[in-house]
N, C-alpha and C. Protein backbone atom coordinates (compact mmCIF):
# COMPACT_ATOMS: atom_id res chain seq x y z
N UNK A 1 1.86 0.67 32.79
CA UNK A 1 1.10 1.76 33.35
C UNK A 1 0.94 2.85 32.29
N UNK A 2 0.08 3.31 32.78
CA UNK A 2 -0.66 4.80 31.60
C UNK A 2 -0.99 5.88 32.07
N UNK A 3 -0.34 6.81 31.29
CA UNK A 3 -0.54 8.37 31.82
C UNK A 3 -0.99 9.06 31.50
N UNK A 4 -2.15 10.30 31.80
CA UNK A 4 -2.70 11.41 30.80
C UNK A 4 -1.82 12.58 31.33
N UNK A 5 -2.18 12.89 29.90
CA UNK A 5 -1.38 14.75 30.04
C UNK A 5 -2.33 15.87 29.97
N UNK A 6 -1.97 16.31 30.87
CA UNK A 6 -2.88 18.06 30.89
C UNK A 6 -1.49 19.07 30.96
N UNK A 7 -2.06 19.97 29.93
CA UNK A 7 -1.42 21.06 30.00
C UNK A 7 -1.33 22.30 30.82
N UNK A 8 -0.76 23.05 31.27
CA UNK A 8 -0.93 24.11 31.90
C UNK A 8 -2.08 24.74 32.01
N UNK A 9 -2.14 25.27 30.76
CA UNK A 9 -3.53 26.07 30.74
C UNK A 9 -4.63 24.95 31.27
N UNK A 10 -4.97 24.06 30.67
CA UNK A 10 -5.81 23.19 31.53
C UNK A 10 -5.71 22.61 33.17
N UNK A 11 -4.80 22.62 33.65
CA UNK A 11 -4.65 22.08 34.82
C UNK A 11 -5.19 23.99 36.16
N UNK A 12 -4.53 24.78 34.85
CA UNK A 12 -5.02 26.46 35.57
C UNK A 12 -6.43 26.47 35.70
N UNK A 13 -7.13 25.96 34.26
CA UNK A 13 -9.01 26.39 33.84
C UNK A 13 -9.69 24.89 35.56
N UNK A 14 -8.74 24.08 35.72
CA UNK A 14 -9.67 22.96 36.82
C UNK A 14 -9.22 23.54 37.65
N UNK A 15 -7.82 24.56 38.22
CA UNK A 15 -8.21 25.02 39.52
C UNK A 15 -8.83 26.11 39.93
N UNK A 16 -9.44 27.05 38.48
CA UNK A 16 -10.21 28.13 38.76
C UNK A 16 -12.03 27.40 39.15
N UNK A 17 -12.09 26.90 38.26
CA UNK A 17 -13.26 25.57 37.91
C UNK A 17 -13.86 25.40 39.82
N UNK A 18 -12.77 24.64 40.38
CA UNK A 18 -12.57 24.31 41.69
C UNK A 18 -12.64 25.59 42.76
N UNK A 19 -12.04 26.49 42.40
CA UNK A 19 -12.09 27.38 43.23
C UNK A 19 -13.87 28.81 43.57
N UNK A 20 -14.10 28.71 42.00
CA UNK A 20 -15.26 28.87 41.73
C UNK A 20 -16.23 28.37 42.68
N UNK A 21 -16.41 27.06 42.72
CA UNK A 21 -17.43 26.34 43.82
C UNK A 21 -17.25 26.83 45.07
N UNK A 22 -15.88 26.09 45.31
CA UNK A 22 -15.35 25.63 47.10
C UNK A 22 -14.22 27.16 47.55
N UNK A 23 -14.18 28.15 46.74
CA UNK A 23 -13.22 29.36 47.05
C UNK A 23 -11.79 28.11 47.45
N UNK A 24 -11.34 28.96 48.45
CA UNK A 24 -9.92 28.65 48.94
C UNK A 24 -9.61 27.13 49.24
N UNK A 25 -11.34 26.54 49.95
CA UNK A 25 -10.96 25.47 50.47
C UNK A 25 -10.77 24.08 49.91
N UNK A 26 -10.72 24.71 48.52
CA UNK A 26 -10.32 23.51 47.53
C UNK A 26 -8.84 23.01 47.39
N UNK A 27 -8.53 23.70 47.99
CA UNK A 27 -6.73 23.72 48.12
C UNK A 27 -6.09 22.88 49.08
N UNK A 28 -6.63 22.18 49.96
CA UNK A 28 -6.78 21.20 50.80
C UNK A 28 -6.83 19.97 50.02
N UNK A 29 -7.95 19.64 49.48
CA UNK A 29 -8.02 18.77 48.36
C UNK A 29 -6.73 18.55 46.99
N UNK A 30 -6.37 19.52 46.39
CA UNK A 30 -5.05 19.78 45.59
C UNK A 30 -4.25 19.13 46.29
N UNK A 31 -3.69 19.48 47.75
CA UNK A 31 -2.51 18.99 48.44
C UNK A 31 -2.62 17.60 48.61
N UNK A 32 -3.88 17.05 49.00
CA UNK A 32 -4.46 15.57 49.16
C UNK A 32 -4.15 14.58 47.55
N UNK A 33 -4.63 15.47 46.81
CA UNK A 33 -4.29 14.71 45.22
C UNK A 33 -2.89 14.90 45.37
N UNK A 34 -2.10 15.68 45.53
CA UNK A 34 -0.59 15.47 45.37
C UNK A 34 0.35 14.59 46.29
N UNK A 35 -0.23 14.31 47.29
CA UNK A 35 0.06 13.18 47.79
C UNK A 35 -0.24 11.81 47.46
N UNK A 36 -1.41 11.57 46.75
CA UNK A 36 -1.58 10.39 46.01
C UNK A 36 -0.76 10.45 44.82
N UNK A 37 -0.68 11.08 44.01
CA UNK A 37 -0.19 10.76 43.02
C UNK A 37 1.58 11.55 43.37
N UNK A 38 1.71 11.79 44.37
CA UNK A 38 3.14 11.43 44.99
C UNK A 38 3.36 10.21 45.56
N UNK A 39 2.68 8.96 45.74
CA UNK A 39 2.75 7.57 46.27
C UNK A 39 4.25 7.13 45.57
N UNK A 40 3.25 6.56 44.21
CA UNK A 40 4.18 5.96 43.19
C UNK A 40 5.37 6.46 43.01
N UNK A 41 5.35 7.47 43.01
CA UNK A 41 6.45 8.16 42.46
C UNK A 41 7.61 8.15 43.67
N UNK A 42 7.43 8.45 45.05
CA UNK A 42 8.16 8.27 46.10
C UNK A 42 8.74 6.67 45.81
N UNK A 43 7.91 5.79 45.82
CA UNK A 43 8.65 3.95 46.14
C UNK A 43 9.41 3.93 44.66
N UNK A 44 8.84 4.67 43.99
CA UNK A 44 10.23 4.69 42.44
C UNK A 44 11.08 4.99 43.05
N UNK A 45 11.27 5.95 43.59
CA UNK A 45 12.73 6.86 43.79
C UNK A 45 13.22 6.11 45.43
N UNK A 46 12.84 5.84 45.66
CA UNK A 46 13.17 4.98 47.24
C UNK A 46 14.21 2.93 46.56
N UNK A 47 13.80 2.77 45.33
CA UNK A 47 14.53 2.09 44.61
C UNK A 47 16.04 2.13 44.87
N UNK A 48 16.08 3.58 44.88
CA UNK A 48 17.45 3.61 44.85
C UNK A 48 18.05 4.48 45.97
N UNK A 49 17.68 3.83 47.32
CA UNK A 49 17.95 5.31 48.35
C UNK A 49 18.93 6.04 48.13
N UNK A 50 20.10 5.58 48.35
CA UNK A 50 21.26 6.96 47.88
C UNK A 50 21.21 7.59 47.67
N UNK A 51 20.33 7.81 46.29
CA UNK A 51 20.37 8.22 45.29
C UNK A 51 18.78 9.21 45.01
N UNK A 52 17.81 8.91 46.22
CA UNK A 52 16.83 9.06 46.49
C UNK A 52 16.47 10.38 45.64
N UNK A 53 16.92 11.48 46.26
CA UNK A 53 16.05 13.24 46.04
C UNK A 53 17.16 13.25 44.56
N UNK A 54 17.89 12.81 44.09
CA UNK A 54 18.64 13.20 42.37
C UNK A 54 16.93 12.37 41.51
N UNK A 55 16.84 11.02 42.31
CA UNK A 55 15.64 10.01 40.88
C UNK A 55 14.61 10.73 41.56
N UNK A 56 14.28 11.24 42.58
CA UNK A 56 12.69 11.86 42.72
C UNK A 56 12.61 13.05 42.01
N UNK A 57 13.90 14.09 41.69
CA UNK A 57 13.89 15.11 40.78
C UNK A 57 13.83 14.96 39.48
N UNK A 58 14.30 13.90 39.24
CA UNK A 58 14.14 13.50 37.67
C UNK A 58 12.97 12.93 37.41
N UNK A 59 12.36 12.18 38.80
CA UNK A 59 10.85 12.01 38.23
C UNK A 59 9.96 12.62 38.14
N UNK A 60 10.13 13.96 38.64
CA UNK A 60 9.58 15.02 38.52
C UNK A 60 9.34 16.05 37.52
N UNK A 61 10.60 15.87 37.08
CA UNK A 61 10.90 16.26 35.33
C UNK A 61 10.08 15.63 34.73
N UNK A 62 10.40 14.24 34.63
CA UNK A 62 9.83 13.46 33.67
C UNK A 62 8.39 13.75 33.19
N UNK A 63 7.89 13.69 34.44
CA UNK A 63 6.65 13.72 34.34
C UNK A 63 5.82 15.47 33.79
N UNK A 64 6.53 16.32 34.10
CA UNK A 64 6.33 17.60 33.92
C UNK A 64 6.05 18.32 34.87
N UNK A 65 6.00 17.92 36.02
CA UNK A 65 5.72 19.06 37.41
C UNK A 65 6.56 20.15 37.50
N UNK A 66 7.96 20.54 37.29
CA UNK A 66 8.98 21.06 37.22
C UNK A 66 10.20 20.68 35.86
N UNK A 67 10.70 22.25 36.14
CA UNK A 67 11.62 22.30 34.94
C UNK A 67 13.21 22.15 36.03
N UNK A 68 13.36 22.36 37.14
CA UNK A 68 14.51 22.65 37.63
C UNK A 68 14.04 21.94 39.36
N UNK A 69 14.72 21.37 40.45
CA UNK A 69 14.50 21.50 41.66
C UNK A 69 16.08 21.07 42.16
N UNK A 70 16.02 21.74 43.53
CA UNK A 70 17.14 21.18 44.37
C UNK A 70 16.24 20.81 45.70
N UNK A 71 17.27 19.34 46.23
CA UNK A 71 16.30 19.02 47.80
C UNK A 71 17.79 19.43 48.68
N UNK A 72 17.19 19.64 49.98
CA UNK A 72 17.87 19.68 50.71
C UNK A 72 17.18 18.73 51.82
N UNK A 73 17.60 18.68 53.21
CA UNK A 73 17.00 18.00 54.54
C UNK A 73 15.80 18.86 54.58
N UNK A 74 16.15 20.11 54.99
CA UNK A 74 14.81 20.78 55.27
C UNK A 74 14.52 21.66 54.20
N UNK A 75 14.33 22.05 52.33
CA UNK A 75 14.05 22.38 52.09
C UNK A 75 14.38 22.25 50.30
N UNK A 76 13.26 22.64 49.10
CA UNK A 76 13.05 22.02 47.96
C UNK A 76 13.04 23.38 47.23
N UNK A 77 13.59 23.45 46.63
CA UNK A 77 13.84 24.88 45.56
C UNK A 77 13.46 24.35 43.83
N UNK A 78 12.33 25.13 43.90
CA UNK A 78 11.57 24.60 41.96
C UNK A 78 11.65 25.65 41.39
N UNK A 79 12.08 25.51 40.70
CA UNK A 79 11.93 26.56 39.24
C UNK A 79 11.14 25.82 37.78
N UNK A 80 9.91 26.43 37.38
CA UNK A 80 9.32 25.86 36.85
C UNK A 80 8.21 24.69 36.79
N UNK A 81 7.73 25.15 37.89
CA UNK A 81 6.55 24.51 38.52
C UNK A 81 5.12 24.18 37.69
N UNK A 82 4.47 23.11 37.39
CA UNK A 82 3.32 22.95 36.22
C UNK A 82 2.59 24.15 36.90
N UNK A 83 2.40 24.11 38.21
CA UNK A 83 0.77 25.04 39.02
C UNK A 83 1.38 26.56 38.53
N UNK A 84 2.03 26.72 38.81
CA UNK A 84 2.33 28.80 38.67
C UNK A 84 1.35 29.40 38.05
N UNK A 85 0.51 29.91 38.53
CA UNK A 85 -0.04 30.86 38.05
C UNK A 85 -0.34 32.44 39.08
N UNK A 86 0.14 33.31 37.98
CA UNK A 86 -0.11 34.66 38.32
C UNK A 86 -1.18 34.83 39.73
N UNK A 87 -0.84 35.47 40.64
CA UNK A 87 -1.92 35.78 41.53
C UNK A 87 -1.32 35.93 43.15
N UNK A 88 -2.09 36.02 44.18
CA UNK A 88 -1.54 37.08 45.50
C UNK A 88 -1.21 35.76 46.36
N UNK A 89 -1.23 34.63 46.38
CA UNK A 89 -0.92 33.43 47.52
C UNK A 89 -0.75 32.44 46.51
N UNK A 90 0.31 31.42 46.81
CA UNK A 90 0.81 30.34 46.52
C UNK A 90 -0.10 29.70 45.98
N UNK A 91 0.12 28.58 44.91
CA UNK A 91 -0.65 28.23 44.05
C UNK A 91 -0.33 26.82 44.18
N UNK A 92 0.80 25.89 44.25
CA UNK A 92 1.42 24.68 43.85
C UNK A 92 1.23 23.96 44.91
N UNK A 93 0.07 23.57 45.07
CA UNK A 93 -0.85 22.63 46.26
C UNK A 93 -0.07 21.40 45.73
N UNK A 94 -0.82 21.02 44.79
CA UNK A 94 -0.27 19.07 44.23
C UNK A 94 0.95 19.03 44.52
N UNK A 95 1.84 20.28 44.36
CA UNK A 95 3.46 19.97 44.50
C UNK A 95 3.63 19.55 45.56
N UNK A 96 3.17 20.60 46.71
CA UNK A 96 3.19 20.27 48.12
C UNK A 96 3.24 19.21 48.50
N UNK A 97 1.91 18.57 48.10
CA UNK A 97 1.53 17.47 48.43
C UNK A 97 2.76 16.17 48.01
N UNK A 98 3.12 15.98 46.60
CA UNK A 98 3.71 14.94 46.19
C UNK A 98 5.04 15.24 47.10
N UNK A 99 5.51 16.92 47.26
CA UNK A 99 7.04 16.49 48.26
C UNK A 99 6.55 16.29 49.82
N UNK A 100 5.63 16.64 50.11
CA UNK A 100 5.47 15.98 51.98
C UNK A 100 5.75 14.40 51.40
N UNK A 101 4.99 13.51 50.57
CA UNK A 101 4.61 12.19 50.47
C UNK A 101 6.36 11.86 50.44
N UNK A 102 6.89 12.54 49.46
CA UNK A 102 8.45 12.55 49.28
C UNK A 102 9.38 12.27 50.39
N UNK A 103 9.06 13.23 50.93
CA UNK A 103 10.03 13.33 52.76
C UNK A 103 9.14 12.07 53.67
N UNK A 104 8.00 12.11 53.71
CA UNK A 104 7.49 11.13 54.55
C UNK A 104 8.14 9.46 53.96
N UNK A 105 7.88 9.38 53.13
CA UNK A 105 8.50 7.80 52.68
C UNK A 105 10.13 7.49 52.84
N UNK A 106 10.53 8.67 52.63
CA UNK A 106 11.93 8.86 52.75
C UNK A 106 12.48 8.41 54.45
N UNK A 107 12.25 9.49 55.08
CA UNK A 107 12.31 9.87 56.18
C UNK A 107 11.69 8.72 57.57
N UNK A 108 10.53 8.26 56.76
CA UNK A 108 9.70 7.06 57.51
C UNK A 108 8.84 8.15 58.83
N UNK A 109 8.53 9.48 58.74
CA UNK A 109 7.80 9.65 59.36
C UNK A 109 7.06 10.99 59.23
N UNK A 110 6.18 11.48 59.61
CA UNK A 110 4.92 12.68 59.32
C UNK A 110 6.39 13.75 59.46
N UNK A 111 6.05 14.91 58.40
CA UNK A 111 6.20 15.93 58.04
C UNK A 111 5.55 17.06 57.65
N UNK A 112 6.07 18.05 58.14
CA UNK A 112 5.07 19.46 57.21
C UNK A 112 5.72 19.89 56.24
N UNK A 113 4.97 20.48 54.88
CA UNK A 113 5.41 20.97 54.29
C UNK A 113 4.85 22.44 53.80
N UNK A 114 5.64 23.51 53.96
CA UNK A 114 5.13 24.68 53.74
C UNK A 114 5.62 25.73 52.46
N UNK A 115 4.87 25.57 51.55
CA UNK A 115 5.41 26.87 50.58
C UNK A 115 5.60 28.43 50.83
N UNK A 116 6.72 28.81 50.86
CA UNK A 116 7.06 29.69 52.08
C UNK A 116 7.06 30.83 50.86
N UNK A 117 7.78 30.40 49.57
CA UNK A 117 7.29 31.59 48.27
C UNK A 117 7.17 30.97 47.09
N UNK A 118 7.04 31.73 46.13
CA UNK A 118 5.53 30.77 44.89
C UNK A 118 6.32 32.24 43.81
N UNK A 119 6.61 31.43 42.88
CA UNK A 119 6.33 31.93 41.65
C UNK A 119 5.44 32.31 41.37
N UNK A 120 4.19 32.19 42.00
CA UNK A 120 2.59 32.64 41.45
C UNK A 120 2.93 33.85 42.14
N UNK A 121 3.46 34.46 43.00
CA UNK A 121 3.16 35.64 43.67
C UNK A 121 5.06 36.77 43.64
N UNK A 122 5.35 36.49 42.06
CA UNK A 122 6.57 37.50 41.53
C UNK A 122 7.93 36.68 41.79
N UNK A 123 8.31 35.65 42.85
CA UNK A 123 9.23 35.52 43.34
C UNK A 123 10.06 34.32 41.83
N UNK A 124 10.83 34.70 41.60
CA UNK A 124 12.09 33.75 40.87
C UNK A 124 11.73 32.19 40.86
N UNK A 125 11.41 31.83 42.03
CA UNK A 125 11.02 30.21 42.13
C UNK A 125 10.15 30.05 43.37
N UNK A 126 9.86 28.90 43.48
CA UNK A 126 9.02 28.44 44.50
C UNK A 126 9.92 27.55 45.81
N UNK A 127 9.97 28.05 47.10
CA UNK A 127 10.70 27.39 48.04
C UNK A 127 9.77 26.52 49.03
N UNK A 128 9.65 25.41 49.15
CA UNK A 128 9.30 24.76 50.22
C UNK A 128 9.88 24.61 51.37
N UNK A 129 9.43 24.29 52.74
CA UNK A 129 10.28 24.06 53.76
C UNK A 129 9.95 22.87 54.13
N UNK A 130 10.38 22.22 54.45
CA UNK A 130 10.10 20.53 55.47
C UNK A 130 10.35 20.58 57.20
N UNK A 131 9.88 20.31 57.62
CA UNK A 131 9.63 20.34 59.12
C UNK A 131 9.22 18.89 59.49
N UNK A 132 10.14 17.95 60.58
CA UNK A 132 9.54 16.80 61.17
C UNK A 132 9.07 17.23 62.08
N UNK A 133 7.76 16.11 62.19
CA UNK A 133 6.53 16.82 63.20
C UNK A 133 6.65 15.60 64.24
């Protein structure tokens, strides 16, 4: 398998790009891509259930989405998120997306996931919450 890399600044210039057109409601779409390309990455880390949320954090590293995360049952603490960028509402849609896909494969059933605070908007890190629906 083969991977491209985008950098920050580039992955920032496609969601201004995006937002430009469609305003806010492009952010729907972001969460939708982060669930696809949270697929793969979930049945990697499901390899090794035990061990599940330690190899989904490291694949997360790996890949560059984050510099730091902790999982819990109901909730995902990132520090160093690829999306962060400066500005008044949460930014890290794809993240979203790849940890619902995360908890759903895990878990074996629909979840919400809500970014409750964002490095894009001053806070230290970004907290997600998980909710079974």
């Amino acid at each position: 398998m083969r991977y491209v890399k985008i950098d920050q600044t580039e992955l920032r210039q496609i969601k201004e790009l995006y937002e430009g057109v469609m305003s806010h409601a492009c952010h729907g779409l972001f969460f939708k891509e982060g669930s696809v390309i949270g697929t793969d990455m979930a049945e990697e880390a499901l390899k090794d259930r035990p061990k599940f949320f330690e190899r989904a954090a490291a694949v997360l590293k790996e890949r560059g989405w984050v510099e730091e995360m902790t999982f819990t049952d109901s909730e995902v603490v990132v520090r160093g998120s690829i999306e962060v960028a400066p500005g008044d509402i949460p930014t890290c849609h794809r993240l979203r997306g790849i940890l619902r896909e995360f908890y759903e494969r895990f878990k074996g059933g629909r979840v919400k996931c809500t970014e409750e605070m964002c490095a894009s908007t001053g806070h230290p890190e970004c907290r997600f919450r998980i909710e079974e629906m």
